[in-house]
Protein backbone atom coordinates (compact mmCIF):
# COMPACT_ATOMS: atom_id res chain seq x y z
CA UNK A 1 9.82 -49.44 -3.36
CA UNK A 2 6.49 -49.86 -1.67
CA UNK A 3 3.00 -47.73 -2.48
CA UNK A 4 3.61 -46.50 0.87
CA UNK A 5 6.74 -45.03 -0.03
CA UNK A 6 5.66 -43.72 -3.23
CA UNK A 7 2.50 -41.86 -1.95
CA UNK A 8 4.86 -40.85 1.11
CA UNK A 9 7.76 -38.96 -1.66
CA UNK A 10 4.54 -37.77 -3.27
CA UNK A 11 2.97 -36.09 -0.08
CA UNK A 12 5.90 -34.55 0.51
CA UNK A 13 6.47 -32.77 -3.45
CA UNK A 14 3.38 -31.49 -2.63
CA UNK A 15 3.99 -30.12 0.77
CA UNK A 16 7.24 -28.28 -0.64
CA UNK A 17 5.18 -27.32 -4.04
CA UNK A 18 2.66 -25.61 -1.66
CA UNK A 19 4.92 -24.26 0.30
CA UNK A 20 6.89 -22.36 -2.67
CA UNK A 21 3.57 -21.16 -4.03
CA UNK A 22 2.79 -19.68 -0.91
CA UNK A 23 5.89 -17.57 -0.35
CA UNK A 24 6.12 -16.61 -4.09
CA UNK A 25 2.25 -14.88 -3.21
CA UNK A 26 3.40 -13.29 0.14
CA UNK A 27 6.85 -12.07 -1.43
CA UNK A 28 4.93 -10.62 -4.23
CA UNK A 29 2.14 -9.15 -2.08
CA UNK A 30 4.82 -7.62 0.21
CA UNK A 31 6.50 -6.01 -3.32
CA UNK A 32 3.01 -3.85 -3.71
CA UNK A 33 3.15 -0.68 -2.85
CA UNK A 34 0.11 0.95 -0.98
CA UNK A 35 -1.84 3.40 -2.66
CA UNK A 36 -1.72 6.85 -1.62
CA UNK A 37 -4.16 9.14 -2.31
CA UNK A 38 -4.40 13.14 -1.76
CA UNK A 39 -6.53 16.05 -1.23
CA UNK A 40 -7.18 18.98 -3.76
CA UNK A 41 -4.81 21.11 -1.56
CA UNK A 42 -2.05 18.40 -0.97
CA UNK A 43 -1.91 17.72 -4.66
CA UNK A 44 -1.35 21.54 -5.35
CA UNK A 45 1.62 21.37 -2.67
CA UNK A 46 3.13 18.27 -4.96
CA UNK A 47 2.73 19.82 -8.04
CA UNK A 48 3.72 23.06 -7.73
CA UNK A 49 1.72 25.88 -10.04
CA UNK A 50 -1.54 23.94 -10.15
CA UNK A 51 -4.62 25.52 -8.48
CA UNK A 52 -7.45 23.76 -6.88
CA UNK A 53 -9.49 24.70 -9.75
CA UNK A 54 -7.86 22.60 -12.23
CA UNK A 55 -7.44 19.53 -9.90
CA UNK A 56 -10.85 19.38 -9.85
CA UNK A 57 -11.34 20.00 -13.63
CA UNK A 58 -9.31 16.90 -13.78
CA UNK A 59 -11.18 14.86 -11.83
CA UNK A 60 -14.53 16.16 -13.63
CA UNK A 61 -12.53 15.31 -17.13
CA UNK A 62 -11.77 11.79 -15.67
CA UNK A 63 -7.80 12.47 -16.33
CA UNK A 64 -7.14 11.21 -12.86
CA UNK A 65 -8.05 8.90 -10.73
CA UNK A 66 -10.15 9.66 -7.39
CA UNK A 67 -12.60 8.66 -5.40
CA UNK A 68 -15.28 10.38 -3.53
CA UNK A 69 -15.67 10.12 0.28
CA UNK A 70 -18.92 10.86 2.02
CA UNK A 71 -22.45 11.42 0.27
CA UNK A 72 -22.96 13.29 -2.94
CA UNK A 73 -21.10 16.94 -3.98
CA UNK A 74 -19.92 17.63 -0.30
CA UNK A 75 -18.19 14.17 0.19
CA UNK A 76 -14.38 14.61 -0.22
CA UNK A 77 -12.35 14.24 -3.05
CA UNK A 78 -9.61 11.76 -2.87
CA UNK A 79 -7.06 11.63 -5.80
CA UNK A 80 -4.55 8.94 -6.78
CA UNK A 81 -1.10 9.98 -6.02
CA UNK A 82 0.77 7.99 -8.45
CA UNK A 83 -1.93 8.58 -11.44
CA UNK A 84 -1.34 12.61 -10.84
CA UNK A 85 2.46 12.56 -10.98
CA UNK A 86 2.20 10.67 -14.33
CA UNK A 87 -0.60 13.08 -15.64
CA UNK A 88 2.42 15.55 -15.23
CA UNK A 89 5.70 13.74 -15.76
């Protein structure tokens, strides 16, 4: 068997070695599920008995987690969907 030949068989291992890695990443990127967060209000029509009052004590206690959209206290509250129905599972 030549170097030619060789290098060839290697080139191609590679190829197929690339080509696995690459659909293992979009296989497991396609497995993700998107994040959904929620409003104060929408997350006291999912949990039902919880007031916006103590939503937002949660948030202030750092029990769930959110994000703020907009500029300082008026921006919106945005909470974690998932991270809420564990709080209360």
């Amino acid at each position: 068997m030549t170097q030619e030949r060789k290098n060839a068989i290697v080139d191609n291992i590679m190829a197929l070695l690339i080509q696995l890695t690459d659909e293992g990443n979009a296989q497991e990127k396609h497995n993700r599920k998107p994040v959904e967060m929620l409003t104060i209000k929408e997350c006291t029509e999912i949990i039902k008995g919880l007031s916006e009052h103590t939503v937002r004590q949660l948030v202030t206690q750092g029990k769930v987690k959110y994000i703020r959209t907009g500029q300082g206290k008026r921006g919106k509250i945005l909470i974690n969907k998932e991270d809420l129905i564990k709080l209360f599972a």
